[in-house]
Every structure is written in structure tokens, then in C-alpha cells.
PDB file of N, CA and C in Angstrom:
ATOM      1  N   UNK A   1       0.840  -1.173   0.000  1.00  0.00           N
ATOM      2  CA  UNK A   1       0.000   0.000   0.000  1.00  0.00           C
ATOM      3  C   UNK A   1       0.888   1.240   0.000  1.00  0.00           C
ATOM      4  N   UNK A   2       0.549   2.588  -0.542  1.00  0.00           N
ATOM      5  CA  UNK A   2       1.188   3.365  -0.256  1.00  0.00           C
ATOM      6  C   UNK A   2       0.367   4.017  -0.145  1.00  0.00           C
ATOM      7  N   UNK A   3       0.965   4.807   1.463  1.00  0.00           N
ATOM      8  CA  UNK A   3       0.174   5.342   2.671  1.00  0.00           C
ATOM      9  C   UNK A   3      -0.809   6.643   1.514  1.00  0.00           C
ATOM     10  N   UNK A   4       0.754   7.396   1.769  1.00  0.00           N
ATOM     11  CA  UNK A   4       0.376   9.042   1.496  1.00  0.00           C
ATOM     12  C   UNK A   4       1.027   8.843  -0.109  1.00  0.00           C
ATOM     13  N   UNK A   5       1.008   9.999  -0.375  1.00  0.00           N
ATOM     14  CA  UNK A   5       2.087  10.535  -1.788  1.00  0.00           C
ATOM     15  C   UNK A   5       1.940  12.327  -1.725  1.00  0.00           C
ATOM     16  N   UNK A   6       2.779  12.763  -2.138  1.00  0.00           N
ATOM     17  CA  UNK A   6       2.510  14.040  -1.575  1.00  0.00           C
ATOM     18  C   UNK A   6       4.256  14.638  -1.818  1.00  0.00           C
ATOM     19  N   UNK A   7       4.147  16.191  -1.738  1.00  0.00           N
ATOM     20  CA  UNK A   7       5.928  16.950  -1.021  1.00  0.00           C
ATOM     21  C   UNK A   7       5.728  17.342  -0.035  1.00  0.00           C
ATOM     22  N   UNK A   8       7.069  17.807   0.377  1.00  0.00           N
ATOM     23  CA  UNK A   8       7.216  18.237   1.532  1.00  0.00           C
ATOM     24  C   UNK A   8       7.893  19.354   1.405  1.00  0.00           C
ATOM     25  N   UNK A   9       8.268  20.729   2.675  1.00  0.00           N
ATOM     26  CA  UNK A   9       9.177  21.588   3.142  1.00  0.00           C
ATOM     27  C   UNK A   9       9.159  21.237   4.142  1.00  0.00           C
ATOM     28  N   UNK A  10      10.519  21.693   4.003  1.00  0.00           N
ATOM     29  CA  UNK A  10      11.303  21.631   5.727  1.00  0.00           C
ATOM     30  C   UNK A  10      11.081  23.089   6.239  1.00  0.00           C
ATOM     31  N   UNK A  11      10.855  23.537   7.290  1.00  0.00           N
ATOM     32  CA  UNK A  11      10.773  25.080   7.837  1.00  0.00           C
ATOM     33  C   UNK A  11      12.129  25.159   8.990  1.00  0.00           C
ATOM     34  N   UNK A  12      12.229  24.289   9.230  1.00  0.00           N
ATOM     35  CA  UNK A  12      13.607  24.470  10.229  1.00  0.00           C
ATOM     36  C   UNK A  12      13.802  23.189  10.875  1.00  0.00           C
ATOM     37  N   UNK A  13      15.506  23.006  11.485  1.00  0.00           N
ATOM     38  CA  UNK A  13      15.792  22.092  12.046  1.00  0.00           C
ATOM     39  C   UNK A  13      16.196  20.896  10.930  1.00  0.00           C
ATOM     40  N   UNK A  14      16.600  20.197  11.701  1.00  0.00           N
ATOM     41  CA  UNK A  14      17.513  19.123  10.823  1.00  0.00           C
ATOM     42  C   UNK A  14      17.261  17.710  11.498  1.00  0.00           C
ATOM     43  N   UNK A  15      16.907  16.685  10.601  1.00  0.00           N
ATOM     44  CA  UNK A  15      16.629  15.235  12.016  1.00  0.00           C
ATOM     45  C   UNK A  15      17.931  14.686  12.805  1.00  0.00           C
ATOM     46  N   UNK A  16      19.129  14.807  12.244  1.00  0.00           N
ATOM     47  CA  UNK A  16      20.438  14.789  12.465  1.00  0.00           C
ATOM     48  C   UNK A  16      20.283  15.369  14.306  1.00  0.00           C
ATOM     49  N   UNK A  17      20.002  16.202  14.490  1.00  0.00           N
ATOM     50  CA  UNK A  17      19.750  16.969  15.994  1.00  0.00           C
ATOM     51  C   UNK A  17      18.797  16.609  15.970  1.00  0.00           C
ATOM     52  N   UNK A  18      17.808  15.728  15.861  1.00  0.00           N
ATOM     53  CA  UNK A  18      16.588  15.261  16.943  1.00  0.00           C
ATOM     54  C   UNK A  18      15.728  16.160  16.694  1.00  0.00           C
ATOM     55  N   UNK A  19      15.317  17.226  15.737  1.00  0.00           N
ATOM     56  CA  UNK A  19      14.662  18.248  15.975  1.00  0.00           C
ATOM     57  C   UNK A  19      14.009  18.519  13.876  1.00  0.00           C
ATOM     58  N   UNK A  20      12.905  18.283  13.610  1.00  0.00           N
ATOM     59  CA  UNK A  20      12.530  18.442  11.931  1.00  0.00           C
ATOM     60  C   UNK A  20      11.207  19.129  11.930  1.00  0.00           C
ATOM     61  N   UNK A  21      11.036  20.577  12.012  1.00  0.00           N
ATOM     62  CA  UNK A  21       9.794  20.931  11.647  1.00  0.00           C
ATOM     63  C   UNK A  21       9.365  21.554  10.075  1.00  0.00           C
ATOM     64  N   UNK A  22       8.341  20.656   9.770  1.00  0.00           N
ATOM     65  CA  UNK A  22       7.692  20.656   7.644  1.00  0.00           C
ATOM     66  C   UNK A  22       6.565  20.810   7.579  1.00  0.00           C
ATOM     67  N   UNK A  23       6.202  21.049   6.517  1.00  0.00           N
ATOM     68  CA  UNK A  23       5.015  21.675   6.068  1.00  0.00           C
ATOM     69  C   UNK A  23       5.025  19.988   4.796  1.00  0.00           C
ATOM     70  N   UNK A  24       3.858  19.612   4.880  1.00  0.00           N
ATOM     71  CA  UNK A  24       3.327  18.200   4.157  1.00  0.00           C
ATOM     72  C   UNK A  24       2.343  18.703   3.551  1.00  0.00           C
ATOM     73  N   UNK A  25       2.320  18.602   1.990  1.00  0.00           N
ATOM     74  CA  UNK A  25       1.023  18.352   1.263  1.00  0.00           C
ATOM     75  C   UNK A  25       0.898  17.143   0.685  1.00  0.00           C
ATOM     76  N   UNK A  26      -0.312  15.921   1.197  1.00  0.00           N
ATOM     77  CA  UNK A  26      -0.080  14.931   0.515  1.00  0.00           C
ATOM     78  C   UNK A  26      -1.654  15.089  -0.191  1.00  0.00           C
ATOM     79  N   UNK A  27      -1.860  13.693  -0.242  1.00  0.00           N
ATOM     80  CA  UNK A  27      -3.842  13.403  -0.264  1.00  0.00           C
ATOM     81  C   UNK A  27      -4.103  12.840   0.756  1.00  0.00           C
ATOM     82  N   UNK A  28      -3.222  12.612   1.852  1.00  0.00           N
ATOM     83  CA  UNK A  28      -4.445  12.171   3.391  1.00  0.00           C
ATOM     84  C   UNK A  28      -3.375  13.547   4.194  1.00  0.00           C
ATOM     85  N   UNK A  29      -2.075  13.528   4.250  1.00  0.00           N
ATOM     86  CA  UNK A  29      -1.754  14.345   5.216  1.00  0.00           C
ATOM     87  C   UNK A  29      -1.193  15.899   4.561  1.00  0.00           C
ATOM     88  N   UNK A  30      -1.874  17.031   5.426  1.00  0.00           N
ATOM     89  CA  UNK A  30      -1.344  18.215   5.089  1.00  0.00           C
ATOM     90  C   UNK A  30      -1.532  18.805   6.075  1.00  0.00           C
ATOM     91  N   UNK A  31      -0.604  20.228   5.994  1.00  0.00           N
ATOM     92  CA  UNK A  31      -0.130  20.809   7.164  1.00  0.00           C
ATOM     93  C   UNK A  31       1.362  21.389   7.878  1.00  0.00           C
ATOM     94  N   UNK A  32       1.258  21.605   8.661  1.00  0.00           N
ATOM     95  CA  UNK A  32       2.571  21.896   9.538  1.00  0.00           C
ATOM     96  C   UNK A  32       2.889  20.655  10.721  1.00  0.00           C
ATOM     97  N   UNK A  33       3.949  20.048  10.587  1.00  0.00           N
ATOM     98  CA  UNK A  33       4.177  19.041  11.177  1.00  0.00           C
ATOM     99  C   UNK A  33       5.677  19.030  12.112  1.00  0.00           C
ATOM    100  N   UNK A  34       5.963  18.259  13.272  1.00  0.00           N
ATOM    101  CA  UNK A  34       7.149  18.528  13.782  1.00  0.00           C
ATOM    102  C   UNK A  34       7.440  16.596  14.201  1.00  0.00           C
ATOM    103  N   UNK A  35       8.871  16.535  14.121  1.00  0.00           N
ATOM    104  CA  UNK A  35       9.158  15.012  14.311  1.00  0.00           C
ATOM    105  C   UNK A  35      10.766  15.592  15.531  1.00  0.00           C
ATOM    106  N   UNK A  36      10.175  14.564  16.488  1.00  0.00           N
ATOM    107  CA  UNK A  36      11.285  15.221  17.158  1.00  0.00           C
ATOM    108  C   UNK A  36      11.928  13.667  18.256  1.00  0.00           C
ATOM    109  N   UNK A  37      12.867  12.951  18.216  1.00  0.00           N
ATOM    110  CA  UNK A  37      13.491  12.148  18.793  1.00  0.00           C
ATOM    111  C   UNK A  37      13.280  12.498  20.534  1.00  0.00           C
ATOM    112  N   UNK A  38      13.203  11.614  20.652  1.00  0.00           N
ATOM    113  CA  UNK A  38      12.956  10.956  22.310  1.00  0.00           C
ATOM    114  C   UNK A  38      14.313  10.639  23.253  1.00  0.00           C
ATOM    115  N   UNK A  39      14.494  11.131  23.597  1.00  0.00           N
ATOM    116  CA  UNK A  39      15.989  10.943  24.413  1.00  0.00           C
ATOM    117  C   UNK A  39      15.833  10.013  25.365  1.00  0.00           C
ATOM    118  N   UNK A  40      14.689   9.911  26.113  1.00  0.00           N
ATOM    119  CA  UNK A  40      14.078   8.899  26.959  1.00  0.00           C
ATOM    120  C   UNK A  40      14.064   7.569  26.915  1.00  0.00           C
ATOM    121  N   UNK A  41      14.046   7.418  25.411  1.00  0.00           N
ATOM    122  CA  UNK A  41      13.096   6.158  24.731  1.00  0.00           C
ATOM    123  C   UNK A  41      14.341   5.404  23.563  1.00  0.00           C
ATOM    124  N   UNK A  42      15.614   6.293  23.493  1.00  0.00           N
ATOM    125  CA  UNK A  42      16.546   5.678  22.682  1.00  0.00           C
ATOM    126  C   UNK A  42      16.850   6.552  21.155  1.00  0.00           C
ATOM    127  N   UNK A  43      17.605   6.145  20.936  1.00  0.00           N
ATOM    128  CA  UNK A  43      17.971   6.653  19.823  1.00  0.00           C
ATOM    129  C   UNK A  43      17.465   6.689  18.365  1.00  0.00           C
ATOM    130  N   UNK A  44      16.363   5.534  18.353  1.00  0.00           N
ATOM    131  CA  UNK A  44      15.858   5.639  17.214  1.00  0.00           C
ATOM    132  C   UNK A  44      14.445   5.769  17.576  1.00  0.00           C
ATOM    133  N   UNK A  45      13.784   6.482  18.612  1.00  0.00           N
ATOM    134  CA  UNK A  45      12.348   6.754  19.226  1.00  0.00           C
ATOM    135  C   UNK A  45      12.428   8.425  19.020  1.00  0.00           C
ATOM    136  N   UNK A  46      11.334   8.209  17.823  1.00  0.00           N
ATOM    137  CA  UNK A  46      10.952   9.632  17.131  1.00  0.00           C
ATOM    138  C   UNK A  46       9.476   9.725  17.697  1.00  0.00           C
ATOM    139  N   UNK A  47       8.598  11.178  17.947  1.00  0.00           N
ATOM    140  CA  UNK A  47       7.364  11.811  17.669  1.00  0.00           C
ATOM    141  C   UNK A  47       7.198  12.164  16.665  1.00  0.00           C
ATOM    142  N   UNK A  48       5.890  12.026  16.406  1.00  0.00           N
ATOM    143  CA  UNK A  48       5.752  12.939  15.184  1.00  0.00           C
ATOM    144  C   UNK A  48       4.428  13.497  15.289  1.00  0.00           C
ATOM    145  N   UNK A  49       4.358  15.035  15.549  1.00  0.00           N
ATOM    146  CA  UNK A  49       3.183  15.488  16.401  1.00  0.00           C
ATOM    147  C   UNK A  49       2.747  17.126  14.923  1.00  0.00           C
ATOM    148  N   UNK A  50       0.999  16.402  15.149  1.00  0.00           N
ATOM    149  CA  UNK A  50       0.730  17.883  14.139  1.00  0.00           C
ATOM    150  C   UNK A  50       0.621  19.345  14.778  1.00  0.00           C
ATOM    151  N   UNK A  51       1.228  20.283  14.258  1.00  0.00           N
ATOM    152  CA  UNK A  51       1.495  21.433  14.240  1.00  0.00           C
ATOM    153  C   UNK A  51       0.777  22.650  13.810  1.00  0.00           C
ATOM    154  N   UNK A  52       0.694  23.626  14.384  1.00  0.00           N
ATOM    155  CA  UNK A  52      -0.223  24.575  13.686  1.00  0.00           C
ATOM    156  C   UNK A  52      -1.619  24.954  13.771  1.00  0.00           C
ATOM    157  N   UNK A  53      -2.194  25.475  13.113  1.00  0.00           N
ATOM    158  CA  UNK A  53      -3.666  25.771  13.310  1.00  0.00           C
ATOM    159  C   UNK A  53      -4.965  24.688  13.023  1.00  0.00           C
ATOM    160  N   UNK A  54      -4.486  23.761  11.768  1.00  0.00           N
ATOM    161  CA  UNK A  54      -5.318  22.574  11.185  1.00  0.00           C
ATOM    162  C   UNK A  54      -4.842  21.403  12.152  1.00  0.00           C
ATOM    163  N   UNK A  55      -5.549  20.970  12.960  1.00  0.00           N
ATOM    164  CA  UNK A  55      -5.219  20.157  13.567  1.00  0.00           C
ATOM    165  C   UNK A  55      -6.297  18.970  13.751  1.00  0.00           C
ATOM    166  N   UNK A  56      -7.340  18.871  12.717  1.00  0.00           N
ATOM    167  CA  UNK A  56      -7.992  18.151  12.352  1.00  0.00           C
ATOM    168  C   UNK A  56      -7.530  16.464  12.389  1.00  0.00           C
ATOM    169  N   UNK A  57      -8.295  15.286  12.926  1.00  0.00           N
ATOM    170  CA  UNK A  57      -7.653  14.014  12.765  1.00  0.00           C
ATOM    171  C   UNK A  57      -8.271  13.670  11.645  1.00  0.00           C
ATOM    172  N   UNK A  58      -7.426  12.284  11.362  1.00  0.00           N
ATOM    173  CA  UNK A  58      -7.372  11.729   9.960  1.00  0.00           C
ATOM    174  C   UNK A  58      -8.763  10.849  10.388  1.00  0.00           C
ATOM    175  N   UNK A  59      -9.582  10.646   8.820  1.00  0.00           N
ATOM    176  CA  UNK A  59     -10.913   9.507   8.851  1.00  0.00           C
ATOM    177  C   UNK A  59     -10.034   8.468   8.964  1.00  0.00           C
ATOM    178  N   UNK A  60     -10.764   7.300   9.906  1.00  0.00           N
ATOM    179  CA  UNK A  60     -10.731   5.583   9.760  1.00  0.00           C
ATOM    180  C   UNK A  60     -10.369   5.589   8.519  1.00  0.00           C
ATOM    181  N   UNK A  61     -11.505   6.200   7.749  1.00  0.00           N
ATOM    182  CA  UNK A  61     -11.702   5.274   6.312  1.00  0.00           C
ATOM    183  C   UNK A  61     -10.400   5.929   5.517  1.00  0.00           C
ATOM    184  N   UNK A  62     -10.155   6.844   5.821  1.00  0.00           N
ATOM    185  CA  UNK A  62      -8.946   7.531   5.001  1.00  0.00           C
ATOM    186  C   UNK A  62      -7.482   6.743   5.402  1.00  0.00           C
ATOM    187  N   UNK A  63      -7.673   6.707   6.794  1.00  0.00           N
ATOM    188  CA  UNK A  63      -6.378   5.726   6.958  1.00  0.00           C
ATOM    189  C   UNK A  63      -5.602   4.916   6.380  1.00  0.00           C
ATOM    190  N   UNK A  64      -7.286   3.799   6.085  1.00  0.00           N
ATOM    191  CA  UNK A  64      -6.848   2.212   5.446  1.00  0.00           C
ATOM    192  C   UNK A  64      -7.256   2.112   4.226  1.00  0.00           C
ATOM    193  N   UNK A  65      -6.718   3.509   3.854  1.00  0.00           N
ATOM    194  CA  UNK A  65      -6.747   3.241   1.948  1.00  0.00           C
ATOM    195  C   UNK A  65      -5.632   3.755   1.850  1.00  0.00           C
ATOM    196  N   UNK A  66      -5.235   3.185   0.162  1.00  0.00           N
ATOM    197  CA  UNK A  66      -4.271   3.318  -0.302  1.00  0.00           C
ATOM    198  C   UNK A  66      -4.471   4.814  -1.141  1.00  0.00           C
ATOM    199  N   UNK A  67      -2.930   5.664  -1.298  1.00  0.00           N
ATOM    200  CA  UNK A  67      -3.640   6.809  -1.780  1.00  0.00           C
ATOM    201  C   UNK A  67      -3.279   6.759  -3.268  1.00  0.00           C
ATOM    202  N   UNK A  68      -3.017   5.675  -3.649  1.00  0.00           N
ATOM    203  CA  UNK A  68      -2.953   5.901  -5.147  1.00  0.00           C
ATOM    204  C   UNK A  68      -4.222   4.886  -5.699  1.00  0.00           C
ATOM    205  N   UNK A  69      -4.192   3.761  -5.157  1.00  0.00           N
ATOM    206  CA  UNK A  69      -5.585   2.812  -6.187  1.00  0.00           C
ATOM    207  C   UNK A  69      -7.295   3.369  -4.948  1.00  0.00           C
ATOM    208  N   UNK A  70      -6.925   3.420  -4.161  1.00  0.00           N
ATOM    209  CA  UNK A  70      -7.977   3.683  -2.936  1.00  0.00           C
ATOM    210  C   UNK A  70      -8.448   2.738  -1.853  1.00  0.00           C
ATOM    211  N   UNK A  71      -7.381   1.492  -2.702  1.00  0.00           N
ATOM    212  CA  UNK A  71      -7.958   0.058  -2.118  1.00  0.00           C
ATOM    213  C   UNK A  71      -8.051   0.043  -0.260  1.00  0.00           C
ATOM    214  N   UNK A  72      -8.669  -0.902   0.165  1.00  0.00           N
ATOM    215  CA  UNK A  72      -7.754  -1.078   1.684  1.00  0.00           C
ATOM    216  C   UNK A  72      -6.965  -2.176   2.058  1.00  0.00           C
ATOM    217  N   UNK A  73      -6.224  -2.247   3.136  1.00  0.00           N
ATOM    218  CA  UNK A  73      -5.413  -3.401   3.206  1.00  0.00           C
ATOM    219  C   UNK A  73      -6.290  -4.474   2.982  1.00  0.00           C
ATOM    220  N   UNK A  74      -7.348  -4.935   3.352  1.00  0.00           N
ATOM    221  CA  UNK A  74      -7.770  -6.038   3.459  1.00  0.00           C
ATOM    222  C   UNK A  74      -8.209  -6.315   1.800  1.00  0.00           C
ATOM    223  N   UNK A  75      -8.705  -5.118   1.032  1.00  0.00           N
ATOM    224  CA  UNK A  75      -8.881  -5.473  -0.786  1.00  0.00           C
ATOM    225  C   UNK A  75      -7.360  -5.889  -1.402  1.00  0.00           C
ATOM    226  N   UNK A  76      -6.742  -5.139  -0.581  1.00  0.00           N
ATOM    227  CA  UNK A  76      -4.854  -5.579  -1.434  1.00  0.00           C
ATOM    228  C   UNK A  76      -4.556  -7.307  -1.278  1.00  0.00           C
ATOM    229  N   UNK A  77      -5.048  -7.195   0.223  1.00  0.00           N
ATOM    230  CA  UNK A  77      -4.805  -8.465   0.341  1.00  0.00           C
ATOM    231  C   UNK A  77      -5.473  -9.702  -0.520  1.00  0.00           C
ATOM    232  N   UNK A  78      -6.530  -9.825   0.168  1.00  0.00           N
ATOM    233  CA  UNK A  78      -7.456 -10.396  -1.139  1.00  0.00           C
ATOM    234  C   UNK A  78      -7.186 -10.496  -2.629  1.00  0.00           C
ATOM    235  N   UNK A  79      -6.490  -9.304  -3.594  1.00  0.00           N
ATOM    236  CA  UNK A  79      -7.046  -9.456  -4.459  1.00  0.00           C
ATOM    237  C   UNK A  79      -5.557 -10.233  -4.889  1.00  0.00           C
ATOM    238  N   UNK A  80      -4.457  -9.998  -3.964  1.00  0.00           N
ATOM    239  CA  UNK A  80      -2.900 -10.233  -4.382  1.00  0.00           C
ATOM    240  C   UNK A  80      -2.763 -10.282  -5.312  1.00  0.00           C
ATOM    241  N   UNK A  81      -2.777  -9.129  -6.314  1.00  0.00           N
ATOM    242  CA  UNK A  81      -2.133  -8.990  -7.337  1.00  0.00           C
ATOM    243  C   UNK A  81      -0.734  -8.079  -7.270  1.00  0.00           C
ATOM    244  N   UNK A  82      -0.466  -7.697  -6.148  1.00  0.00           N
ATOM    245  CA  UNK A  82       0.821  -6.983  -6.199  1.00  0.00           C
ATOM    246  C   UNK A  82       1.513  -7.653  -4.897  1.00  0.00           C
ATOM    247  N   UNK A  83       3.012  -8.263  -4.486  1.00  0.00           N
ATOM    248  CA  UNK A  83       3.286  -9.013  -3.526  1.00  0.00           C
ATOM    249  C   UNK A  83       4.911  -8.220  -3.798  1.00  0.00           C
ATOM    250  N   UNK A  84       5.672  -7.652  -2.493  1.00  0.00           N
ATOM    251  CA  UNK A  84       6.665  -7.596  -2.903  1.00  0.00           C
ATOM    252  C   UNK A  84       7.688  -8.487  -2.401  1.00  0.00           C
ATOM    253  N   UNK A  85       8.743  -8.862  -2.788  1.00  0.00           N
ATOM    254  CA  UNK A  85       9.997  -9.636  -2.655  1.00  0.00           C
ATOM    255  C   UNK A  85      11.021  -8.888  -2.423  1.00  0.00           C
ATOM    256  N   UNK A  86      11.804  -9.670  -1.491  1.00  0.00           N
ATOM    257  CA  UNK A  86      13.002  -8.893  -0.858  1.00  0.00           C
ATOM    258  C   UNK A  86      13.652  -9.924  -1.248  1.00  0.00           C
ATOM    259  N   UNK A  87      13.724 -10.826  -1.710  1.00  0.00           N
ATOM    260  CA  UNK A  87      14.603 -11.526  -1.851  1.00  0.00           C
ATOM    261  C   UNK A  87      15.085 -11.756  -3.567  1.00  0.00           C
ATOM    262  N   UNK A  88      14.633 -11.281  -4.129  1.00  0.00           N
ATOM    263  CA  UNK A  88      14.719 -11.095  -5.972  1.00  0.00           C
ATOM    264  C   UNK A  88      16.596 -10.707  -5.492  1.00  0.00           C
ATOM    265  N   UNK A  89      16.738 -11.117  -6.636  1.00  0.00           N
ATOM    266  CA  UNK A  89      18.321 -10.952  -6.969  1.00  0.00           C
ATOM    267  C   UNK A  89      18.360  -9.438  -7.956  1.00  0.00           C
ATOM    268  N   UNK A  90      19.178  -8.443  -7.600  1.00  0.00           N
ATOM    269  CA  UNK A  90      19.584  -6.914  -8.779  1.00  0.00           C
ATOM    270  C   UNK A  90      18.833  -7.238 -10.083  1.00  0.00           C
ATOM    271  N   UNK A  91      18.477  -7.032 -10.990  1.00  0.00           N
ATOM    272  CA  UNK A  91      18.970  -6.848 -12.370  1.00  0.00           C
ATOM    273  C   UNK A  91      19.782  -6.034 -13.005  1.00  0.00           C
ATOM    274  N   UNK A  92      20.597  -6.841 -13.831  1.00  0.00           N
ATOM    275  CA  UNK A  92      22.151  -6.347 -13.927  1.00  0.00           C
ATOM    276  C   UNK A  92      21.651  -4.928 -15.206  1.00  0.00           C
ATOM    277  N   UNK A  93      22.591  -4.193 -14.845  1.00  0.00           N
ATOM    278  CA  UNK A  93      22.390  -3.061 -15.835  1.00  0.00           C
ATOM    279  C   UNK A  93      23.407  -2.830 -16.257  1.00  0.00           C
ATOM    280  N   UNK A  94      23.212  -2.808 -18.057  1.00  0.00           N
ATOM    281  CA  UNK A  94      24.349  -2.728 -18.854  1.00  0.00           C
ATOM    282  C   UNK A  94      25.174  -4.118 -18.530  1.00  0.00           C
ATOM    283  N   UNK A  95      26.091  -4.415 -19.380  1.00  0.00           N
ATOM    284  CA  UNK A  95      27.435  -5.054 -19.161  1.00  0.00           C
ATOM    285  C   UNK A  95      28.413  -5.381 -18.232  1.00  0.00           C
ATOM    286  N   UNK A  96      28.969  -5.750 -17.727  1.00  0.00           N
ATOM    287  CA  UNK A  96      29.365  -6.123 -16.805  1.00  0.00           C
ATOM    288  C   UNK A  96      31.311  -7.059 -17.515  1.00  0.00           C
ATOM    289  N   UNK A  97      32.016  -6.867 -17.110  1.00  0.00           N
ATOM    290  CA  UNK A  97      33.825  -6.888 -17.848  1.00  0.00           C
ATOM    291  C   UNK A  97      33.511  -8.384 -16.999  1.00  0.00           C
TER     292      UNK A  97
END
């Protein structure tokens, strides 16, 4: 599934310092947004909290769709026509000496 699709700005801060506040336009998420690491919780324990004046929550139904076909997990599943593999080997590009 893919969640969102959408750009982004950054307005300040860097995730490098624990600290990323952006502005998101997708088709489920838009807005002013801030992601900020947890010192508490370890090194890879991020927030990610909405920002700003729109602070509206997301629909159920918007959640568990996909934002490009509309499907939901449970139609993806079902219909398995798309499955991905992690285990496929490169395809070689170009030539190789």
C-alpha cells in the first residue's frame, strides 16, 4: 500500500539533531508538522506530532486506503495482485567486464 504521496518543506531544524519541523502536502496528510526524537526512549524513538492551526484528525476510512488505487489493506490483500519480494536478486544493468 502506499500510505500518502505528496511533497514536503522543511521550515527548520535538521533530524540529524533530533529536531525536523515541515510543512506536508499529501492526499491524506497536510499541514505543519514537527518530528522530534525521544531521548528517553533511545535513539531511534521519534514523535511525530501535528502542528499549527489545522489540527484536524485523519478519517478511519482515510487511513486504510491506499492513496494511489484507494484500495484497503484487506482489498490488497485479497485481491494479491501486487506481492513484494526482498529476496529477488539486482537486475544487472548494462554489461558487466
Amino acid at each position: 500500500m502506499v500510505w500518502d504521496i505528496g511533497v514536503f518543506e522543511i521550515m527548520e531544524g535538521t533530524y540529524w539533531k533530533g529536531f525536523l519541523h515541515f510543512h506536508l502536502k499529501g492526499k491524506k496528510l497536510n499541514g505543519e508538522w514537527t518530528l522530534r526524537r525521544s531521548a528517553q526512549r533511545g535513539k531511534n524513538a521519534w514523535t511525530l506530532e501535528k502542528a499549527g492551526t489545522n489540527r484536524h484528525a485523519l478519517w478511519a476510512k482515510k487511513d486504510d486506503s491506499s492513496a494511489l488505487s484507494g484500495r484497503t489493506m484487506a482489498e490488497i490483500a485479497k485481491a494479491r495482485d501486487r506481492e513484494w519480494q526482498s529476496n529477488r536478486k539486482p537486475k544487472a544493468v548494462g554489461k558487466h567486464a
